[in-house]
Protein backbone atom coordinates (compact mmCIF):
# COMPACT_ATOMS: atom_id res chain seq x y z
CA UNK A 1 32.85 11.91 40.89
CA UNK A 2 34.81 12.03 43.74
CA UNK A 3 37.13 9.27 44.94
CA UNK A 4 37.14 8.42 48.49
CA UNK A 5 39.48 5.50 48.16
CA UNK A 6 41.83 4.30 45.47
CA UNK A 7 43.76 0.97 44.92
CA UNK A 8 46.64 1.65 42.47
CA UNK A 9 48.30 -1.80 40.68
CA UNK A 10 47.54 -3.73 44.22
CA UNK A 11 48.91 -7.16 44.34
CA UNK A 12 48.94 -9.16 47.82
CA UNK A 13 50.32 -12.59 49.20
CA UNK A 14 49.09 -14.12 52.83
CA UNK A 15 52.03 -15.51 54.49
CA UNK A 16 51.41 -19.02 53.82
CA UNK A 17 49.62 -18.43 51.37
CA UNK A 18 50.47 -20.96 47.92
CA UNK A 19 50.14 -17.59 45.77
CA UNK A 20 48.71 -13.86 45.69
CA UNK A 21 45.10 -13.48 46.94
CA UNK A 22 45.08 -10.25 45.11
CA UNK A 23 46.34 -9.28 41.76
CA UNK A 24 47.05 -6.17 40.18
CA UNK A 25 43.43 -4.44 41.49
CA UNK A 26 42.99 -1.09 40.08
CA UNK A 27 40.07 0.60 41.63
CA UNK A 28 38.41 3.55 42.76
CA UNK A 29 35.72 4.16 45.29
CA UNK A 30 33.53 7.21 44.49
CA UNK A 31 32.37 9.12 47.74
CA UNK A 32 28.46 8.38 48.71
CA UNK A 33 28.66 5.07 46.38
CA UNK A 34 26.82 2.18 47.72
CA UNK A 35 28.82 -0.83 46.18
CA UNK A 36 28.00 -4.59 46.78
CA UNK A 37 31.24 -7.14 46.78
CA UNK A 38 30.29 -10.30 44.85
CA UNK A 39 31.80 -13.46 43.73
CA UNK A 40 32.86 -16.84 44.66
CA UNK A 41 34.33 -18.38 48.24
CA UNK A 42 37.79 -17.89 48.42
CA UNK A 43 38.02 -15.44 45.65
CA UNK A 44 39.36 -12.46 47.90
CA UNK A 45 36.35 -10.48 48.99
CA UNK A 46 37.23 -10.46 52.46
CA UNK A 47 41.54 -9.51 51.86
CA UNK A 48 39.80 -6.69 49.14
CA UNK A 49 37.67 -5.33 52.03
CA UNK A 50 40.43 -5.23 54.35
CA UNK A 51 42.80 -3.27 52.07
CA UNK A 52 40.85 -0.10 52.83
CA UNK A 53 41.16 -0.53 56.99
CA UNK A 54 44.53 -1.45 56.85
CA UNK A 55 44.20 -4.86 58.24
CA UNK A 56 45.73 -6.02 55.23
CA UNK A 57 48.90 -6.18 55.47
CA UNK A 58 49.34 -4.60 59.01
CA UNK A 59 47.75 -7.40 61.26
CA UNK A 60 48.06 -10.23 58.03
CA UNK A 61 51.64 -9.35 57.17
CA UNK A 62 52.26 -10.68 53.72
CA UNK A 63 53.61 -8.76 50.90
CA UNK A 64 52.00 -5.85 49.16
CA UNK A 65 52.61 -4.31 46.33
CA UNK A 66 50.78 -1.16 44.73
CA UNK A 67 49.20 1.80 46.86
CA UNK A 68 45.89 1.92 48.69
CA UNK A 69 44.76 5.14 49.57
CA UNK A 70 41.82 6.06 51.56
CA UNK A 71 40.73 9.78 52.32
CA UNK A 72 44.42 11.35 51.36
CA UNK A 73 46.09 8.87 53.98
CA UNK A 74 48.17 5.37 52.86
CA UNK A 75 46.58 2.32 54.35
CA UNK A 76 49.17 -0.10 54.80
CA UNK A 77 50.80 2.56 56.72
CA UNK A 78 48.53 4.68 58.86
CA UNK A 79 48.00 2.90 62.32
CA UNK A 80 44.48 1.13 61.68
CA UNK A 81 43.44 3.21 65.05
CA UNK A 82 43.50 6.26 62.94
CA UNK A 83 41.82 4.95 59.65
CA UNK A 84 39.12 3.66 61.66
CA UNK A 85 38.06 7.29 61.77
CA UNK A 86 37.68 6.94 58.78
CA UNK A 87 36.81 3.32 57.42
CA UNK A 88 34.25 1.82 60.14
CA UNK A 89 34.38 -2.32 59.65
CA UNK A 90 32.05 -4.33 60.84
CA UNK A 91 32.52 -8.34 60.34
CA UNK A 92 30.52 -11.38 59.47
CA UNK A 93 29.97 -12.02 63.55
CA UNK A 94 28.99 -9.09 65.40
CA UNK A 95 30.55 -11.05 68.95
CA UNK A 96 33.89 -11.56 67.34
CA UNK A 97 34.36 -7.83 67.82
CA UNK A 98 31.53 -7.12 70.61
CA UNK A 99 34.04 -5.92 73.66
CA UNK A 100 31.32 -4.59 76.63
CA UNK A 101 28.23 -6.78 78.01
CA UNK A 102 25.68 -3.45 77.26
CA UNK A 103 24.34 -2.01 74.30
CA UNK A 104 25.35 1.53 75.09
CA UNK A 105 28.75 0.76 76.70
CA UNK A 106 29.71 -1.27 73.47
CA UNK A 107 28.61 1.84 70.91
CA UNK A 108 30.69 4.10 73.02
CA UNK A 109 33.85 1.94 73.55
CA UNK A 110 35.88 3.63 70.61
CA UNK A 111 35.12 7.02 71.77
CA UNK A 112 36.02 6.57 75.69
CA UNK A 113 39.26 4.97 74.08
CA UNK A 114 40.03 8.08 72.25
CA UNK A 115 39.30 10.33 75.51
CA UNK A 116 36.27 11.90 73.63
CA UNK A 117 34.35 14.11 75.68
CA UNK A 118 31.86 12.87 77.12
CA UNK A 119 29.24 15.57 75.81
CA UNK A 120 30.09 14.36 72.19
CA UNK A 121 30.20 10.86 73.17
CA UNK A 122 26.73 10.79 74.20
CA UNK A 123 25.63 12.78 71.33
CA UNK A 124 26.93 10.36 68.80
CA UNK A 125 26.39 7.50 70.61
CA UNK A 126 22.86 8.96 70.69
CA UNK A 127 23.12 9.65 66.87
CA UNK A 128 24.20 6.08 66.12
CA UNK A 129 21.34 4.27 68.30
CA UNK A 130 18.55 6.16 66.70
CA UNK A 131 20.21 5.52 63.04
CA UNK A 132 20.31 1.75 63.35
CA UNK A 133 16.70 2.43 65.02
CA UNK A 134 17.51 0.11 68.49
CA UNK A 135 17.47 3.13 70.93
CA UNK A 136 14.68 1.26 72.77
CA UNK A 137 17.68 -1.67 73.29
CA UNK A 138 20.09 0.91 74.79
CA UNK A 139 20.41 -0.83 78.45
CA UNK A 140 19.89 -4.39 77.20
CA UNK A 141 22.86 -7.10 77.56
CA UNK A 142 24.05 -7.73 74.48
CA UNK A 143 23.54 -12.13 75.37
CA UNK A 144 19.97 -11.31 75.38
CA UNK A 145 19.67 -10.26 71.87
CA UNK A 146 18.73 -11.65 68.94
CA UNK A 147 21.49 -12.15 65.91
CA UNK A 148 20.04 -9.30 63.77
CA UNK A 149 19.87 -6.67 67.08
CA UNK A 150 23.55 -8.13 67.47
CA UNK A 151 24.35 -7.29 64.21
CA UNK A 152 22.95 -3.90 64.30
CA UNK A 153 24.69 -2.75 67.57
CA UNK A 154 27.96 -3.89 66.04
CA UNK A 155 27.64 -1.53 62.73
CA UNK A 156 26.01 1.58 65.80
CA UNK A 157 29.33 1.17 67.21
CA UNK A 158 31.27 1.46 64.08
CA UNK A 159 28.91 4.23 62.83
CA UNK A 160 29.60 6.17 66.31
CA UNK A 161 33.32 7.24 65.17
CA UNK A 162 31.75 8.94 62.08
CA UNK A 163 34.03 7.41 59.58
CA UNK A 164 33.31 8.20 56.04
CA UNK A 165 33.55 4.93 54.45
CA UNK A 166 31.69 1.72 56.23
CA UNK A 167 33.38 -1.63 55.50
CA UNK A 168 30.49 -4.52 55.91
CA UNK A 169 31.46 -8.15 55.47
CA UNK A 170 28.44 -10.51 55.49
CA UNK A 171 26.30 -8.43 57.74
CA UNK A 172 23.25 -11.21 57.17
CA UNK A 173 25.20 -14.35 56.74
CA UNK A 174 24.03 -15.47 59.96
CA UNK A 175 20.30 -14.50 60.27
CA UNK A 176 17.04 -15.33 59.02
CA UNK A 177 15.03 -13.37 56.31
CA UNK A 178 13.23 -11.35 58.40
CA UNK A 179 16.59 -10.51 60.43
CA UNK A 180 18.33 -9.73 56.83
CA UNK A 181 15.85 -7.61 55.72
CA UNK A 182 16.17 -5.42 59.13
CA UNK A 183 19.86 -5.19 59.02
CA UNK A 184 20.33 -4.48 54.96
CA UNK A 185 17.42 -2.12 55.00
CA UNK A 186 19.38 -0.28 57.79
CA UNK A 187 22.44 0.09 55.85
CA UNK A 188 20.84 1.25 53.28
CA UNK A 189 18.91 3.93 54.86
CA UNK A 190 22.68 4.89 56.33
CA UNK A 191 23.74 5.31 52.78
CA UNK A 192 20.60 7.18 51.74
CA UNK A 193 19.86 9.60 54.61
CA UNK A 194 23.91 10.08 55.30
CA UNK A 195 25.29 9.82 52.09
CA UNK A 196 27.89 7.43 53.47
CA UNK A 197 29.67 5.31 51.38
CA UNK A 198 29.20 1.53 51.82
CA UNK A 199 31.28 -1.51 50.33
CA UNK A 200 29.38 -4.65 51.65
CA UNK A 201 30.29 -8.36 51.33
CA UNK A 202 27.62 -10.30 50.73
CA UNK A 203 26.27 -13.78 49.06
CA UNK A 204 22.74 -12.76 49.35
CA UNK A 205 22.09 -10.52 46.11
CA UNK A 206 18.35 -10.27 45.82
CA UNK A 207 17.70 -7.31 48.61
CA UNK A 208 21.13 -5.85 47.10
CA UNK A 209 21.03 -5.21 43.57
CA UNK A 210 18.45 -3.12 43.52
CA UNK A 211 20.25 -0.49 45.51
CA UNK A 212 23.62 -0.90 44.18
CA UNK A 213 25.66 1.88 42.23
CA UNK A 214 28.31 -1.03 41.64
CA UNK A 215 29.08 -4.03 42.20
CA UNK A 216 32.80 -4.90 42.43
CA UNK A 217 33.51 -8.55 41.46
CA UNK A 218 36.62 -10.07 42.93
CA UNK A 219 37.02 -13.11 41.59
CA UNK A 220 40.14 -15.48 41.82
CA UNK A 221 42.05 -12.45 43.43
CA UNK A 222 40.83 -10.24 40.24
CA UNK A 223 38.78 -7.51 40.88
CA UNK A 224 36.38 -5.51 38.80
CA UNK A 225 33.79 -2.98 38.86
CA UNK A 226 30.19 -3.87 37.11
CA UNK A 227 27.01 -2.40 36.77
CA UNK A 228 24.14 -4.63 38.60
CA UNK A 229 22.49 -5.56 35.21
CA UNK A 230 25.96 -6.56 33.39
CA UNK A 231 27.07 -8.08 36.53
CA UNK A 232 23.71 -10.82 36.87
CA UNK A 233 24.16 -10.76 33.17
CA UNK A 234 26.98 -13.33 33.33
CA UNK A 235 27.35 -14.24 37.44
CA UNK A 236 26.24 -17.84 38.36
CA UNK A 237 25.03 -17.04 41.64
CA UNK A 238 22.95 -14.17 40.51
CA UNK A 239 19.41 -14.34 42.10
CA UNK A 240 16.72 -16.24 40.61
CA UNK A 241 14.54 -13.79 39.29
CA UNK A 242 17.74 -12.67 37.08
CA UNK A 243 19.03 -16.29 36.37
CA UNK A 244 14.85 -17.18 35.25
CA UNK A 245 15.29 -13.95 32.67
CA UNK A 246 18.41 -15.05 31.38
CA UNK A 247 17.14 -18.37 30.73
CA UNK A 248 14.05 -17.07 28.90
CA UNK A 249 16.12 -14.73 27.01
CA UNK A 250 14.00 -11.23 28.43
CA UNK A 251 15.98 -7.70 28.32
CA UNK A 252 16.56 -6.10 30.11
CA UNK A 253 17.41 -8.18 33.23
CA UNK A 254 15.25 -7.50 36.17
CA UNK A 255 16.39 -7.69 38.97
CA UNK A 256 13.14 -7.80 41.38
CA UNK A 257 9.81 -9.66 40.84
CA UNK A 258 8.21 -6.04 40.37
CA UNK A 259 10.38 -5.45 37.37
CA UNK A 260 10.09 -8.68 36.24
CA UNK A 261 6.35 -8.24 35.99
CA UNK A 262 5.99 -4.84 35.11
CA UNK A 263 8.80 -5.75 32.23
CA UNK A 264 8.12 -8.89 30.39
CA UNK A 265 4.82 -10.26 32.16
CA UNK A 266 3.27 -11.08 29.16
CA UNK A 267 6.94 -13.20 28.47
CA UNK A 268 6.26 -14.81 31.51
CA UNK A 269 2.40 -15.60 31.55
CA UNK A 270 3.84 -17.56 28.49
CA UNK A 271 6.46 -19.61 29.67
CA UNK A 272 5.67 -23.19 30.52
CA UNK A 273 6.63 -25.34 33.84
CA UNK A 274 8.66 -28.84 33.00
CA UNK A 275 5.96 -31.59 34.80
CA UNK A 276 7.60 -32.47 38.05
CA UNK A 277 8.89 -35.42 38.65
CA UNK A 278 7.28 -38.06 41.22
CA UNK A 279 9.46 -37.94 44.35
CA UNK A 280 10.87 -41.22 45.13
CA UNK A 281 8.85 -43.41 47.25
CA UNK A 282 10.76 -43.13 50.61
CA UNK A 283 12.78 -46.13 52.32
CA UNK A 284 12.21 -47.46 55.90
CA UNK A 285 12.36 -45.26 58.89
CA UNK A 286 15.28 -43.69 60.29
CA UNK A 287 14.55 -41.05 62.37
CA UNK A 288 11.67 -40.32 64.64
CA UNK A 289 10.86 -37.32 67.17
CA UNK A 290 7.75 -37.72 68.93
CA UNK A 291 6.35 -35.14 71.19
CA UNK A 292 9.44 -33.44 71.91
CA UNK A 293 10.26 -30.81 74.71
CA UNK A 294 13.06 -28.74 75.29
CA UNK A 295 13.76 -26.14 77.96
CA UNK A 296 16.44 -23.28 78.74
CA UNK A 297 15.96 -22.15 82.35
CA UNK A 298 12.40 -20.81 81.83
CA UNK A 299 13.24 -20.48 78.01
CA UNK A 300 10.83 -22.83 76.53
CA UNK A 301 13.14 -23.52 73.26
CA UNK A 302 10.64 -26.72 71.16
CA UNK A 303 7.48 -27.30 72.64
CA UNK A 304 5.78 -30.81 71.11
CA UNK A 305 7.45 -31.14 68.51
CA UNK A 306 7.41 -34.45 66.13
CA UNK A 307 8.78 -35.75 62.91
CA UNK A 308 9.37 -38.64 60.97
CA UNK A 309 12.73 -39.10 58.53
CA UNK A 310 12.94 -41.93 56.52
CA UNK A 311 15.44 -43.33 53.77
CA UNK A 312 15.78 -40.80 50.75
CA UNK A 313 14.45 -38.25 52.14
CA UNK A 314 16.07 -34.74 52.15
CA UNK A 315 14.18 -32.54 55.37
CA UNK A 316 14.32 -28.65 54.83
CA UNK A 317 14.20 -27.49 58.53
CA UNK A 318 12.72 -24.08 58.58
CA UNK A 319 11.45 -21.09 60.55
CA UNK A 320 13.56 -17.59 61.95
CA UNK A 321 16.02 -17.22 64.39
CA UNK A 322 14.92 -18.82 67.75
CA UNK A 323 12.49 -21.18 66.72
CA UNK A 324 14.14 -23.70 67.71
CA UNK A 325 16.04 -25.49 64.96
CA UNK A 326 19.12 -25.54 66.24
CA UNK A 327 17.64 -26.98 69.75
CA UNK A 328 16.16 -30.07 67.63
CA UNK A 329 19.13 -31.17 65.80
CA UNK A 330 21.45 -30.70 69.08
CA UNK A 331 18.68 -32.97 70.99
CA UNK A 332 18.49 -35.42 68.31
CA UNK A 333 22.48 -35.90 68.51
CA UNK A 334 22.44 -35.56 72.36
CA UNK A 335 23.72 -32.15 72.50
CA UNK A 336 20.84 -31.06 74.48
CA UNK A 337 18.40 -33.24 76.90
CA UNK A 338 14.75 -32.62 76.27
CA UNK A 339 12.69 -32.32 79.19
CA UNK A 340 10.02 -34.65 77.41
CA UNK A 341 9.51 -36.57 74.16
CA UNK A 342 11.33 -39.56 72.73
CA UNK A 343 14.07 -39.80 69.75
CA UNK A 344 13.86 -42.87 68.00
CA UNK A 345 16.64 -44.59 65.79
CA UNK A 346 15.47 -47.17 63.19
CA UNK A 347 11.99 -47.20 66.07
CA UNK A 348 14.64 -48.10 68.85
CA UNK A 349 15.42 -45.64 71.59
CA UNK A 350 18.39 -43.89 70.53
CA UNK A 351 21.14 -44.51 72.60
CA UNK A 352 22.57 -41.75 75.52
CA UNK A 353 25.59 -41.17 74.71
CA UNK A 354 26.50 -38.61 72.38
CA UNK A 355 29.52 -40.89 70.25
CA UNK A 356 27.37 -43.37 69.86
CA UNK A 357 24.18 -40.95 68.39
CA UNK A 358 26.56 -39.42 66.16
CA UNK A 359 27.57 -42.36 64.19
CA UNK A 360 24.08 -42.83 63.11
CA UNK A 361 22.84 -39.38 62.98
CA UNK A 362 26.04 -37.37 61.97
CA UNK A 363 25.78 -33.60 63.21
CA UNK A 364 27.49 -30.30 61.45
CA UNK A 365 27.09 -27.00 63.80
CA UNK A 366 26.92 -24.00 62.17
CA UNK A 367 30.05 -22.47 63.75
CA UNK A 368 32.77 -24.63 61.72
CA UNK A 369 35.67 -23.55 64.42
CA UNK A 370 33.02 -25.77 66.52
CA UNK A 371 34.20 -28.77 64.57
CA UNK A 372 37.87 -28.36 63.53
CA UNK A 373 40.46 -29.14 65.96
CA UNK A 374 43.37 -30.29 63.52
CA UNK A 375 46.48 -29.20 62.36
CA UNK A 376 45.16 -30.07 58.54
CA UNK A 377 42.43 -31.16 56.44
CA UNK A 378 43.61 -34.83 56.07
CA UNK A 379 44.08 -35.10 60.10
CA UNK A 380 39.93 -34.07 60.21
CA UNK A 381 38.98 -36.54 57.46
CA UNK A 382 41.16 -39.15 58.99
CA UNK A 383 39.54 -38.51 62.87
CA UNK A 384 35.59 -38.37 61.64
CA UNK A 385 36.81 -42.19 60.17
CA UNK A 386 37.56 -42.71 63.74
CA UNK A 387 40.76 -45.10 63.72
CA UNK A 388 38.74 -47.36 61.41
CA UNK A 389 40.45 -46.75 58.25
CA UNK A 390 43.96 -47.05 57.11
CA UNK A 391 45.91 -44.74 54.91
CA UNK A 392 44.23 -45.86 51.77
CA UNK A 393 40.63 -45.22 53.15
CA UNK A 394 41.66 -41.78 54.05
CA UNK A 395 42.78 -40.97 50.70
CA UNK A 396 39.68 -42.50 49.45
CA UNK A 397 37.81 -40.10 51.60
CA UNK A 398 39.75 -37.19 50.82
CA UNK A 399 39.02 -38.10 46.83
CA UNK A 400 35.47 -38.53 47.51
CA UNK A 401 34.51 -34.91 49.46
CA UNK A 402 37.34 -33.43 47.02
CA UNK A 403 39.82 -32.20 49.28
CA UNK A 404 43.38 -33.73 47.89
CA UNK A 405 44.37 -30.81 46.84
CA UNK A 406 43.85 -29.09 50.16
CA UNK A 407 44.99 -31.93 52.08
CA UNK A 408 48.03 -30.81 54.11
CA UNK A 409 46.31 -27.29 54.31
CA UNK A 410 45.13 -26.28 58.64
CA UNK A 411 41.47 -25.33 58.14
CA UNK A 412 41.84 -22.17 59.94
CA UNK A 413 43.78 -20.77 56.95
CA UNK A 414 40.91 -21.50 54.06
CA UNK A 415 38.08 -18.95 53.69
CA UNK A 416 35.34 -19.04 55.51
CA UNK A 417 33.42 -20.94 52.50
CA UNK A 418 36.12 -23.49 52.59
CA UNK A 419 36.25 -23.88 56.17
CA UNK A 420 32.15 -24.72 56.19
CA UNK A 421 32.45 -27.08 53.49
CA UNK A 422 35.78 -29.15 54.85
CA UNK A 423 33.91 -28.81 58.47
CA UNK A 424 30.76 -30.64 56.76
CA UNK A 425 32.95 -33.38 55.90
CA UNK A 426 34.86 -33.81 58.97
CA UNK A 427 31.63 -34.27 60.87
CA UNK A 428 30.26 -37.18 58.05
CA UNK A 429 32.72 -38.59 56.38
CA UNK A 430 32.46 -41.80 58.68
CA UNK A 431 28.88 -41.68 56.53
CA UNK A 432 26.65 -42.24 59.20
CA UNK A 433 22.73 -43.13 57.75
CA UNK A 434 21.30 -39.87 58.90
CA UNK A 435 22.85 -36.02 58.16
CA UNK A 436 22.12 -32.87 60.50
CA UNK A 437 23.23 -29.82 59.04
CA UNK A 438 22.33 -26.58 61.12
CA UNK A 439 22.77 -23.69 58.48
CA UNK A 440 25.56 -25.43 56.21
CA UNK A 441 25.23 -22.84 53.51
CA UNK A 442 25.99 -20.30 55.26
CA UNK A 443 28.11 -17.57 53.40
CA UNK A 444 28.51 -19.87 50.45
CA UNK A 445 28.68 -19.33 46.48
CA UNK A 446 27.07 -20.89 44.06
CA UNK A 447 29.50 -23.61 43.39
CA UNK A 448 29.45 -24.65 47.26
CA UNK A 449 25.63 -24.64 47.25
CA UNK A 450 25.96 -26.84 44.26
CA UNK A 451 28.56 -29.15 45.89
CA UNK A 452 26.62 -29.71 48.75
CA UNK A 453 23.31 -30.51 46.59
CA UNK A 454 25.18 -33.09 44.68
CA UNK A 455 26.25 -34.32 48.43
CA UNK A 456 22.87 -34.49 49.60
CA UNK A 457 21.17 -36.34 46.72
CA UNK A 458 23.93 -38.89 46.39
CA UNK A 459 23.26 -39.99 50.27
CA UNK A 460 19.77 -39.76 49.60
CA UNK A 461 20.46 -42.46 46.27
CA UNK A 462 22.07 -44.73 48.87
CA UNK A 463 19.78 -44.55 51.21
CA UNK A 464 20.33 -42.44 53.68
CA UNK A 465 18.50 -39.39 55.38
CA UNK A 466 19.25 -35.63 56.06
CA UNK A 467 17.53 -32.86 57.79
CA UNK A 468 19.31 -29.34 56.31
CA UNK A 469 18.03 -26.43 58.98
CA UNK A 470 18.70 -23.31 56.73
CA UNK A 471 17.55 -19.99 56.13
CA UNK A 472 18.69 -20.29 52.60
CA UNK A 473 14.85 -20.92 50.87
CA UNK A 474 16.54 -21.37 47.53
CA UNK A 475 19.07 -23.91 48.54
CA UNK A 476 16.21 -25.81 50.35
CA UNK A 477 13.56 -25.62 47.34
CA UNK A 478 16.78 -27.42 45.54
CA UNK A 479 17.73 -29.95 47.85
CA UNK A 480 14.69 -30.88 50.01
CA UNK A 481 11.61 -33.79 49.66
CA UNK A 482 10.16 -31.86 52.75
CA UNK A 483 9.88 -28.99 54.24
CA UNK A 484 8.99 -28.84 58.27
CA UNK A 485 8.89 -24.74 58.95
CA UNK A 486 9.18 -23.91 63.05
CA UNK A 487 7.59 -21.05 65.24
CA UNK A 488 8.25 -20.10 68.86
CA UNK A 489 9.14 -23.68 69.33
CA UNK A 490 6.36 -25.14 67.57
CA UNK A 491 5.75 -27.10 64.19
CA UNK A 492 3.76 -24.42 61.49
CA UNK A 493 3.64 -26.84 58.75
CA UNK A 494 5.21 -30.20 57.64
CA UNK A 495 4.69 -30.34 53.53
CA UNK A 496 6.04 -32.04 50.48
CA UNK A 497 8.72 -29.58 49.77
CA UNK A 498 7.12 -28.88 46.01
CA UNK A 499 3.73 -27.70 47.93
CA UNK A 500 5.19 -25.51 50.46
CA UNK A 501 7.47 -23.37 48.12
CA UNK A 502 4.91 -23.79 45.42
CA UNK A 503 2.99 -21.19 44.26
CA UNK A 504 0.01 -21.38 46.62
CA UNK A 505 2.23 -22.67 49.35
CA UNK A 506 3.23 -20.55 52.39
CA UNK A 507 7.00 -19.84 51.29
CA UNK A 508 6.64 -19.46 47.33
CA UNK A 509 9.93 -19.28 45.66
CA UNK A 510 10.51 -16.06 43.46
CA UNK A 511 10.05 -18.21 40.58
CA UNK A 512 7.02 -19.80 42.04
CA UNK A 513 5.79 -16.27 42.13
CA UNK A 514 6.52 -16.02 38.42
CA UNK A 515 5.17 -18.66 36.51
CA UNK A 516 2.73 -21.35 37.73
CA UNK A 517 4.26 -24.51 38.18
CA UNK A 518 7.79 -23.91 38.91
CA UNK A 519 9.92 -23.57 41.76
CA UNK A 520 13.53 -22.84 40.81
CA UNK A 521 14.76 -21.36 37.14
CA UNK A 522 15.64 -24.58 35.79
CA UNK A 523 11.97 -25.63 36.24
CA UNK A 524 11.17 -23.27 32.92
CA UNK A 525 11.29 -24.40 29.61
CA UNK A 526 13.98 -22.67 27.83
């Protein structure tokens, strides 16, 4: 096999960083390998990805040690103009790097920068269009697309400069299933039909594996290479369909439901559902929405829309991009003034302005830059406590999200993982009775998912309320008492969260799909 890339004894340091977010990486990259990067928040994935563009260290600075070589040329040493010729990157939000307002202007920026002629330009630009299959988008404005159309003119554009080796971090972080699906099938068709080797970042595994060579696992700035089955073998955050096997003891891991059934179904047929437990009887009523109308222009964004949240209850908030989730929870905190309908706190009128509808219902965007505007951690804690608490309460709420040790750290400098998760606490740590999250799991591990579950349920023990909108199904089988899906605007279904990602619900888990009864893999009796 040939090696398009190397890393040779690779160690790295950020400049503020408290010690090396790489160590000692020895790897290779075998030309026309499709390779998924896996492991935990914080862990490196994003500083190993940006070895290979030269990003790291040329726009990081740092210190480096070791060689990183990509197509014969040194990376921390070639201008990053030239080794994007080379090594196409595309990041987690296709408008951090979108430069023109059209679809075909922004595919052919890189080429009218590097005076190609304009016969070639077209022809590639051309080339990448029809490869990413949005030719028919071509004259749109990129502000009237959707996130997975954004996403997919950001990797044409990269794809345009025909670089050998395409650099993906979290291409789907941001969109709904259907939007993944689009996007990740279209990178792998790149790597299929082109032969172009792919390194992709990326928490969501179960579209993934199955089309993996490798999957390099960077891990606490250590980084090796797996096979797909050994890596789900021993990865917490493996998909469910891998982590059910492994608790039922099956081999060889599957890693789809086909395999899984075509493997061990008789295993399966077998295995036996704990009895669920009776949801708690909900509390008195915190939250109401009743008939509620929301407009853009002539964009109609929720059209009649109503719900009830009461104490100890946990609302899963779903449906794709568009529908309108975002719209609900920004109207219910004031963000956004419905054009009809009434919001109701504790079955009063909830007050107009915005401060005082956010300490009852607290509100956490999905953009965390949205909601960190301080120099450190502490300084956010301390301003969602609003000047109430001294310098003892602020410890105590520091202690109680568990950020002490990150105290004196500025936000901006954490991962993205830590960012969302010290952003979620900024916005409700003055513990306000009723918790909107709009897509708080977004690019999270395992352990974050986890953290926030253990969040949710304790706020739910002490009475309090939270509606989670999420395109994470797992996350919201774990965490949710109900599950409200939205379409074009409009309420599909409002279900007890065990009947809608049951087995004959209309979003059946994996396991669900499995074995009768169960919803996640610690449903099954071991």
């Amino acid at each position: 096999m040939n090696a398009i890339a190397s890393v040779e004894r690779v160690s790295y340091a950020y400049p503020s960083g408290d010690g090396p977010a790489l160590r000692d990486v020895d790897l290779e990259v075998g030309e026309g390998r499709f390779a998924v990067v896996a492991g935990p928040s914080a862990g490196g994935k994003s500083t190993f990805l940006r070895l290979f563009n030269g990003l790291v260290p040329q726009f990081t600075g740092g210190r480096i040690a070791g060689r990183v070589t990509v197509a014969g040329f040194d990376a921390a040493r070639t201008p990053a103009r030239t080794l994007a010729l080379t090594a196409g990157m595309v990041f987690q939000d296709p408008e951090a790097q979108a430069i023109a307002d059209r679809v075909e202007d922004e595919a052919a920026f890189a080429l009218e920068q590097r005076a190609t002629p304009r016969a070639e330009m077209r022809a590639r630009v051309d080339g990448a269009l029809r490869a990413l299959a949005i030719d028919h988008l071509r004259e749109r404005r990129l502000s009237t697309l959707s996130g997975g159309e954004r996403q997919r003119v950001a990797i044409a554009a990269a794809l345009a400069l025909g670089p050998r080796l395409l650099l993906l971090d979290e291409p789907a972080s941001q969109l709904d299933a259907e939007g993944a699906a689009i996007v990740l099938d279209a990178v792998a068709r790149l790597h299929r039909e082109r032969g172009l080797t792919t390194l992709l970042v990326e928490h969501r595994l179960d579209r993934l594996l199955p089309l993996a060579d490798d999957v390099v696992r960077v891990e606490g700035g250590a980084v090796a290479c797996l096979d797909p089955r050994r890596f789900v073998a021993e990865y917490e955050g493996a998909p469910a369909v891998a982590r059910l096997a492994r608790r039922l003891a099956l081999d060889p891991l599957p890693l789809t439901i086909e395999e899984a059934r075509a493997w061990h179904g008789p295993a399966l047929a077998r295995a036996v559902a704990r009895p669920a437990p009776p949801p708690p009887s909900p509390g008195d009523e915190l939250l109401r929405v009743e008939g509620l109308a929301l407009a853009y222009g002539e964009y109609e964004a929720l059209r009649d829309v109503d719900l009830t949240l009461r104490e100890g209850e946990t609302l899963a908030l779903l449906g794709p991009n568009g529908s309108g989730k975002s719209s609900l929870l920004r109207a219910v905190v004031g963000l956004a003034k419905p054009r009809a309908g009434a919001i109701r706190f504790r079955a009063r009128p909830a007050p107009a302005a915005v401060a005082e509808r956010s300490a009852f219902a607290g509100f956490v965007p999905q953009d965390p830059a949205l909601a960190l505007c301080q120099p450190t951690v502490a300084a956010e804690i301390g301003d969602s406590l609003r000047g109430r608490a001294g310098a003892t309460e602020r410890q105590a709420a520091l202690d109680r999200w568990g950020f002490a040790a990150i105290a004196a750290r500025d936000p901006r400098e954490l991962s993205a993982g830590q960012r969302q998760r010290v952003a979620i606490a900024a916005m409700l740590a003055h513990e306000p009775p009723v918790w909107l999250l709009d897509e708080p799991t977004r690019g999270a591990d395992a352990p974050a998912r986890a953290w926030l579950a253990a969040r949710l349920r304790d706020h739910a023990a002490r009475g309090g309320a939270a509606v989670v909108a999420t395109h994470d199904a797992e996350f919201a089988a774990r965490v949710a008492t109900r599950a409200l899906r939205l379409e074009a605007g409009r309420a599909a279904f409002d279900l007890p969260a065990h009947e809608a990602f049951g087995r004959n619900g209309p979003m059946p888990s994996p396991v669900a799909r499995l074995v009768d009864g169960a919803i996640l893999p610690g449903d099954v009796v071991a």
